[in-house]
PDB file of N, CA and C in Angstrom:
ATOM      1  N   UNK A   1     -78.081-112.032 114.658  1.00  0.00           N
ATOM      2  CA  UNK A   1     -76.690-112.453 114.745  1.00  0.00           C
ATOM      3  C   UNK A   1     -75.802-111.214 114.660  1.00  0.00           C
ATOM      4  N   UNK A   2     -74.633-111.298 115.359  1.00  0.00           N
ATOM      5  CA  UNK A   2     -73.378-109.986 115.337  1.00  0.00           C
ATOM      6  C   UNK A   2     -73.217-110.141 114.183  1.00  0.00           C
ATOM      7  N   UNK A   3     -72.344-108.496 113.880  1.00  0.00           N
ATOM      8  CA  UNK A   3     -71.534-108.510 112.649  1.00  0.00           C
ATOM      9  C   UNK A   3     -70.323-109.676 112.558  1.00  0.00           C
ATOM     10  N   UNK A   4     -69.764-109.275 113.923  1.00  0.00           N
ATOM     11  CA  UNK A   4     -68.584-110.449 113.818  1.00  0.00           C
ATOM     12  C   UNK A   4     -69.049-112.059 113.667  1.00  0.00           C
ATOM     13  N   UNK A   5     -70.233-112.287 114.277  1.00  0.00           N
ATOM     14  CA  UNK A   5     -70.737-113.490 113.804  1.00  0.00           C
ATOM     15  C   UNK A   5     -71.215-113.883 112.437  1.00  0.00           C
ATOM     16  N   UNK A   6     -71.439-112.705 111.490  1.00  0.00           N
ATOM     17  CA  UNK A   6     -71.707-113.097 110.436  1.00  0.00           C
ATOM     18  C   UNK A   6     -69.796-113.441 109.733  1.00  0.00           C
ATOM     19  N   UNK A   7     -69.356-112.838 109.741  1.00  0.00           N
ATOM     20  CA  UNK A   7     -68.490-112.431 109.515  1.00  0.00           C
ATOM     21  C   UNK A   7     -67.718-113.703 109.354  1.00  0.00           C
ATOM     22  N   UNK A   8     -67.760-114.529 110.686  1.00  0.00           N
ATOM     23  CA  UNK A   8     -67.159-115.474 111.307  1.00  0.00           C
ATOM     24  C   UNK A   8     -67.769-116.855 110.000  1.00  0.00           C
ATOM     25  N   UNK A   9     -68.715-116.552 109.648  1.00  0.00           N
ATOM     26  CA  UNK A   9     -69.728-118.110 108.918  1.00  0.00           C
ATOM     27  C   UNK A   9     -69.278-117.280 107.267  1.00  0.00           C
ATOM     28  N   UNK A  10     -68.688-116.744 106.974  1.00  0.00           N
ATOM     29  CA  UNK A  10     -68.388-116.401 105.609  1.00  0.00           C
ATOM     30  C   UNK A  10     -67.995-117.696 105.168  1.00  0.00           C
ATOM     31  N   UNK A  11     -68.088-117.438 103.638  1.00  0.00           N
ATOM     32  CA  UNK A  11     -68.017-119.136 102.835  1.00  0.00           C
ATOM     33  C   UNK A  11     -66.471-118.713 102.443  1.00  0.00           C
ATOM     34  N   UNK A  12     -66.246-119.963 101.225  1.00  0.00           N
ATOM     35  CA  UNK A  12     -64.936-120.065 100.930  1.00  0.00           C
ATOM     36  C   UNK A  12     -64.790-118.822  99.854  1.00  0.00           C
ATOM     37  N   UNK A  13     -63.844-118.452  99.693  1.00  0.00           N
ATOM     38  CA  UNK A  13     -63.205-117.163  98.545  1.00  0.00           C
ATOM     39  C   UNK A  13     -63.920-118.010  97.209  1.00  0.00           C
ATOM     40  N   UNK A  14     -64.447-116.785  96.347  1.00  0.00           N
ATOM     41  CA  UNK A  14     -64.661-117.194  94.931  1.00  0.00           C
ATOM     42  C   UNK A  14     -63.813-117.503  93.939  1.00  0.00           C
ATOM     43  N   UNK A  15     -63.772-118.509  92.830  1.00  0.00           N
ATOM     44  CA  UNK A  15     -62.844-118.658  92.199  1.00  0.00           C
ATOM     45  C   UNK A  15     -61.884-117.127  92.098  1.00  0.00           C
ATOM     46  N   UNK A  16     -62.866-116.339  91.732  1.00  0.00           N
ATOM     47  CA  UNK A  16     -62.263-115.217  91.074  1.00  0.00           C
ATOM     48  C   UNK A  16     -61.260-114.479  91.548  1.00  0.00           C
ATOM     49  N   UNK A  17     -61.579-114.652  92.823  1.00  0.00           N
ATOM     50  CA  UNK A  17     -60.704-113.976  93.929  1.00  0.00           C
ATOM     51  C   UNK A  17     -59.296-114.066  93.582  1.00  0.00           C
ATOM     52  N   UNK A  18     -58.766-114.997  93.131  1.00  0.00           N
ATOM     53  CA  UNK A  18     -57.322-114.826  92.722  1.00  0.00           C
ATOM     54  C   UNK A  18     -56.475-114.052  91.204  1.00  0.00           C
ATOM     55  N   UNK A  19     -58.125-113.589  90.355  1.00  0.00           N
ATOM     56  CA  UNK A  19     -57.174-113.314  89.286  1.00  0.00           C
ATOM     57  C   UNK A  19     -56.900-111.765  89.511  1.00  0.00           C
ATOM     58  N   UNK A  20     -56.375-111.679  88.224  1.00  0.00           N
ATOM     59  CA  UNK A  20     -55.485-109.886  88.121  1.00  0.00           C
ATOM     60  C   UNK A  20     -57.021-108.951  88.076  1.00  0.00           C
ATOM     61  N   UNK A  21     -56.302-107.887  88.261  1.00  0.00           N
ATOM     62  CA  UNK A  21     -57.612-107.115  87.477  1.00  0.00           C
ATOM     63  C   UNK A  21     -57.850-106.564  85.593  1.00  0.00           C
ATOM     64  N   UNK A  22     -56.820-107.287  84.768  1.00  0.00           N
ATOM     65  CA  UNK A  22     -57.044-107.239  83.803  1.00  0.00           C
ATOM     66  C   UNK A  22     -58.090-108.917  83.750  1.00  0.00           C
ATOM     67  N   UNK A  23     -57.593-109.520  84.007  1.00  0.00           N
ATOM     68  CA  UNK A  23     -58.630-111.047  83.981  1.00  0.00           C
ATOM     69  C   UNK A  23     -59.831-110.821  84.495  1.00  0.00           C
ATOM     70  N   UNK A  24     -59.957-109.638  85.401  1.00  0.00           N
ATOM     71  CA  UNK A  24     -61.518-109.804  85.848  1.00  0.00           C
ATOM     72  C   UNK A  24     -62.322-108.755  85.383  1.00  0.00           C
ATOM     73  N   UNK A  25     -61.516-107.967  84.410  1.00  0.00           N
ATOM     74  CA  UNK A  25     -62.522-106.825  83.763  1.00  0.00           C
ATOM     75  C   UNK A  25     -62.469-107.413  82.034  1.00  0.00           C
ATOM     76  N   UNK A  26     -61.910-109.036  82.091  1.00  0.00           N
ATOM     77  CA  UNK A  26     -62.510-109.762  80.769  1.00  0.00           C
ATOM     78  C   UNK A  26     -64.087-110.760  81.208  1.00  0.00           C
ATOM     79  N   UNK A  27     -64.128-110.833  82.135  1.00  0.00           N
ATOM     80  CA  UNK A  27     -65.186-111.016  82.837  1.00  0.00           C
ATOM     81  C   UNK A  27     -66.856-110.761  82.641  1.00  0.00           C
ATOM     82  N   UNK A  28     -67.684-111.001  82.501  1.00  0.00           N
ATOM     83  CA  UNK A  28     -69.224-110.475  82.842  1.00  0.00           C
ATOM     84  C   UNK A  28     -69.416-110.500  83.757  1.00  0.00           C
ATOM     85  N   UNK A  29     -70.212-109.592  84.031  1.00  0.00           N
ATOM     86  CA  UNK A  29     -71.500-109.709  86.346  1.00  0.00           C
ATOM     87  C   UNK A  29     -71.765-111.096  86.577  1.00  0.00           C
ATOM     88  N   UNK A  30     -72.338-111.960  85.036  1.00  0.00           N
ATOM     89  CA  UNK A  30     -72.903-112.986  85.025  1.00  0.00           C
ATOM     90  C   UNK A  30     -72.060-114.164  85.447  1.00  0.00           C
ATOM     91  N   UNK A  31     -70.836-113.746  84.899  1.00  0.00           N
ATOM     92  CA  UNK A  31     -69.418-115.080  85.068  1.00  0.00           C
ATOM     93  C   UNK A  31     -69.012-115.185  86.695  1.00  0.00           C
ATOM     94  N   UNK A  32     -69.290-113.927  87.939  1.00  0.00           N
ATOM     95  CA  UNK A  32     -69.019-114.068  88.576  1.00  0.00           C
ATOM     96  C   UNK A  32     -69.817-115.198  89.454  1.00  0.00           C
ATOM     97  N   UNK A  33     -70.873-115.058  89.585  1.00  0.00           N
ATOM     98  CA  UNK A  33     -71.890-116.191  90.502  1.00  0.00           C
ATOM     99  C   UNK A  33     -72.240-115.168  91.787  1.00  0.00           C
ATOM    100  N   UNK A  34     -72.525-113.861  91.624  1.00  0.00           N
ATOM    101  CA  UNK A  34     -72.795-113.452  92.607  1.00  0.00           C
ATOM    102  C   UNK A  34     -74.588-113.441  92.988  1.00  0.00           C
ATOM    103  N   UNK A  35     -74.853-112.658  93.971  1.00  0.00           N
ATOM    104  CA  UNK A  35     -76.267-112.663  94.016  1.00  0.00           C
ATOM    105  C   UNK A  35     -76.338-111.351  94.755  1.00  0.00           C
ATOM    106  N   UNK A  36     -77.362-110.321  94.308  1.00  0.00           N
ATOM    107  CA  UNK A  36     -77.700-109.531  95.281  1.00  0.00           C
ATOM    108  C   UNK A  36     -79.111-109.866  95.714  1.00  0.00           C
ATOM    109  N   UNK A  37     -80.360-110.336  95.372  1.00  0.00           N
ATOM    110  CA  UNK A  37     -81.011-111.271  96.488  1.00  0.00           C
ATOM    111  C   UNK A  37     -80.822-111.325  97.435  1.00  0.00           C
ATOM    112  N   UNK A  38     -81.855-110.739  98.700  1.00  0.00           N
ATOM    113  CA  UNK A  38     -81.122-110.952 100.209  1.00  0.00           C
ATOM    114  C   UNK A  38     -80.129-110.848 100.455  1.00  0.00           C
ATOM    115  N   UNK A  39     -79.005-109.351 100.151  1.00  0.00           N
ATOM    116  CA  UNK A  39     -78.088-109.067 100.814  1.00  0.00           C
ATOM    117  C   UNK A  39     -78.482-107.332 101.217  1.00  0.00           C
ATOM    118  N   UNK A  40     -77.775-106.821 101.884  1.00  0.00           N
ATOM    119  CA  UNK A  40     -77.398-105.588 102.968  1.00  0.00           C
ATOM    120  C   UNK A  40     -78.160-104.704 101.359  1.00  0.00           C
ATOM    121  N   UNK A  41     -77.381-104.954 100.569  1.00  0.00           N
ATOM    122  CA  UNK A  41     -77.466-103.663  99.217  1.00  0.00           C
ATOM    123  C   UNK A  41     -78.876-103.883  98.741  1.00  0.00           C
ATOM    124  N   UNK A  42     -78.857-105.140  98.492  1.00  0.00           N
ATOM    125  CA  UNK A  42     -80.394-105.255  97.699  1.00  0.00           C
ATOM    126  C   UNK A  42     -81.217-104.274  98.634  1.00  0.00           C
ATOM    127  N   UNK A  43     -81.916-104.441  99.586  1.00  0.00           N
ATOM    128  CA  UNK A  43     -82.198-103.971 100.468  1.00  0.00           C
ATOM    129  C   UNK A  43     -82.090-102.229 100.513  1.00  0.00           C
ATOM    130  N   UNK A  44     -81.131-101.741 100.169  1.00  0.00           N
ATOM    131  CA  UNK A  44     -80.909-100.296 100.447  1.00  0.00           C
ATOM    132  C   UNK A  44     -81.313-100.322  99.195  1.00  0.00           C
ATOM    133  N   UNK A  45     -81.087-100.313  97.725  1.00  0.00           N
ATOM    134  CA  UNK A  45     -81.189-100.210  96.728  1.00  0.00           C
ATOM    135  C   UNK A  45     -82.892-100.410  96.498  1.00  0.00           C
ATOM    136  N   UNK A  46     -83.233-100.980  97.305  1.00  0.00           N
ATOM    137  CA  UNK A  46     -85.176-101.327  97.219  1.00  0.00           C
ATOM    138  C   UNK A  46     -85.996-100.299  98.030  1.00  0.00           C
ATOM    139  N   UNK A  47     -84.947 -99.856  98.994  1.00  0.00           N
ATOM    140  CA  UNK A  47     -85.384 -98.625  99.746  1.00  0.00           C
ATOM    141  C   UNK A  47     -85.053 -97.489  98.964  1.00  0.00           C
ATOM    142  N   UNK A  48     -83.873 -97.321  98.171  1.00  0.00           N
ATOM    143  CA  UNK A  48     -83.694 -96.209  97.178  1.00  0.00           C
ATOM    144  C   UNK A  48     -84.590 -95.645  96.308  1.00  0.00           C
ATOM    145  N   UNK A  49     -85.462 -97.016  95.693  1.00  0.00           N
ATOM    146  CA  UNK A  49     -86.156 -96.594  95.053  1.00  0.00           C
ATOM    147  C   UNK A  49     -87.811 -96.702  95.218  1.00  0.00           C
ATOM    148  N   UNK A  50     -88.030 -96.822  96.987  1.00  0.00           N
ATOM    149  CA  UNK A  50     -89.050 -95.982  97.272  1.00  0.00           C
ATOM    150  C   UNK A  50     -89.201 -95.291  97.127  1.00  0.00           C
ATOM    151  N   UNK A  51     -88.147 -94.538  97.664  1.00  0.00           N
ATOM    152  CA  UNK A  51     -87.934 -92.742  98.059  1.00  0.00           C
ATOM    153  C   UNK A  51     -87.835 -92.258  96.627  1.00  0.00           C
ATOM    154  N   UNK A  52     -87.659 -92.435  95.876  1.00  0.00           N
ATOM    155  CA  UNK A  52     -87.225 -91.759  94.387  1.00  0.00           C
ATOM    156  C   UNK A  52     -88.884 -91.877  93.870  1.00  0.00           C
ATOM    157  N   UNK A  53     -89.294 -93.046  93.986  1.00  0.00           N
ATOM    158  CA  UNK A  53     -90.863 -93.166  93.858  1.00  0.00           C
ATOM    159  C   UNK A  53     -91.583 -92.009  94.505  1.00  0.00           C
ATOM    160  N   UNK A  54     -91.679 -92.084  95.717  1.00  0.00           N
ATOM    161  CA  UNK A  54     -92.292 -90.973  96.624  1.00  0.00           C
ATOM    162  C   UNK A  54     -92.079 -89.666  95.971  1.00  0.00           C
ATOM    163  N   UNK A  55     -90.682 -89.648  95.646  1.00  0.00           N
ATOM    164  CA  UNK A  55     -90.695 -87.969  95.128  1.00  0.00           C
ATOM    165  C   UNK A  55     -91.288 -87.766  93.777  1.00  0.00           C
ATOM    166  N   UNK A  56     -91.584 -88.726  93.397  1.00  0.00           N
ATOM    167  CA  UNK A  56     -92.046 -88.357  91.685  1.00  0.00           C
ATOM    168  C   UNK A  56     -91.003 -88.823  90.492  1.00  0.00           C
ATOM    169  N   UNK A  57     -89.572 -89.350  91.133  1.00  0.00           N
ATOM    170  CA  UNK A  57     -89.112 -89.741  90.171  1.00  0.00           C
ATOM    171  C   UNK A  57     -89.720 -90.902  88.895  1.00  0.00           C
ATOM    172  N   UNK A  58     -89.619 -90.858  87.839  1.00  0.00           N
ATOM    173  CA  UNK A  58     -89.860 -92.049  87.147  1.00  0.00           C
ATOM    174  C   UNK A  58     -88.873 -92.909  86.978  1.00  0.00           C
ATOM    175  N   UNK A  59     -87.659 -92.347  86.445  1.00  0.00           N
ATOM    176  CA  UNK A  59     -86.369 -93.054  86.791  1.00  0.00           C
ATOM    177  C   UNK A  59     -85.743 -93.868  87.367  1.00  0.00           C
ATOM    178  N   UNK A  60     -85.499 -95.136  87.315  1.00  0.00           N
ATOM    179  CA  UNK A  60     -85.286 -95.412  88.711  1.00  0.00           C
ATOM    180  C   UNK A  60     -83.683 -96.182  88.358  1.00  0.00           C
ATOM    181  N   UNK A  61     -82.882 -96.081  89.026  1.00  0.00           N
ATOM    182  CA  UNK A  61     -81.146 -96.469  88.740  1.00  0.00           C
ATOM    183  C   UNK A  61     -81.715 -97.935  88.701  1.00  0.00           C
ATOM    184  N   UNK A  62     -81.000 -99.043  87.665  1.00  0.00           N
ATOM    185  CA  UNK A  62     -80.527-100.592  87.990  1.00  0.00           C
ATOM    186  C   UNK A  62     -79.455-100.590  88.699  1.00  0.00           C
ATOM    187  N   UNK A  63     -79.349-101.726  89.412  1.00  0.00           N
ATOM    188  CA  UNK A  63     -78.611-102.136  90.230  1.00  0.00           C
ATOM    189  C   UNK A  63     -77.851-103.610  89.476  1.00  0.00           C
ATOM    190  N   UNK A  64     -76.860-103.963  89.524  1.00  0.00           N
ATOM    191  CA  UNK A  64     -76.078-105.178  89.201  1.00  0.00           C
ATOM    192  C   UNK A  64     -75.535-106.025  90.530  1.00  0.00           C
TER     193      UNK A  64
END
């Protein structure tokens, strides 16, 4: 599918979407309802830490 076709099937705005940014940094990751599961980032972030693997890192960054 296009970008613009994805684009086009986006869902409705999250509650959150309307508050301030003092209201949303009273907030947790958890309060939002997001998912990175099968999105664009998960994905790069799983490839990130091939490559960090490959080199010998032990380290490996979390992702939220």
């Amino acid at each position: 599918m296009s970008v613009a076709g994805r684009r086009s099937q986006r869902r409705e705005p999250f509650w959150w979407t309307a508050l301030t940014d003092d209201q949303l940094l009273d907030l947790r990751f958890s309060d939002l309802g997001l998912q990175l599961e099968g999105t664009t980032l998960h994905r790069r972030a799983l490839r990130l830490h091939e490559e960090l693997r490959e080199r010998g890192f032990r380290f490996l960054p979390h992702f939220w």
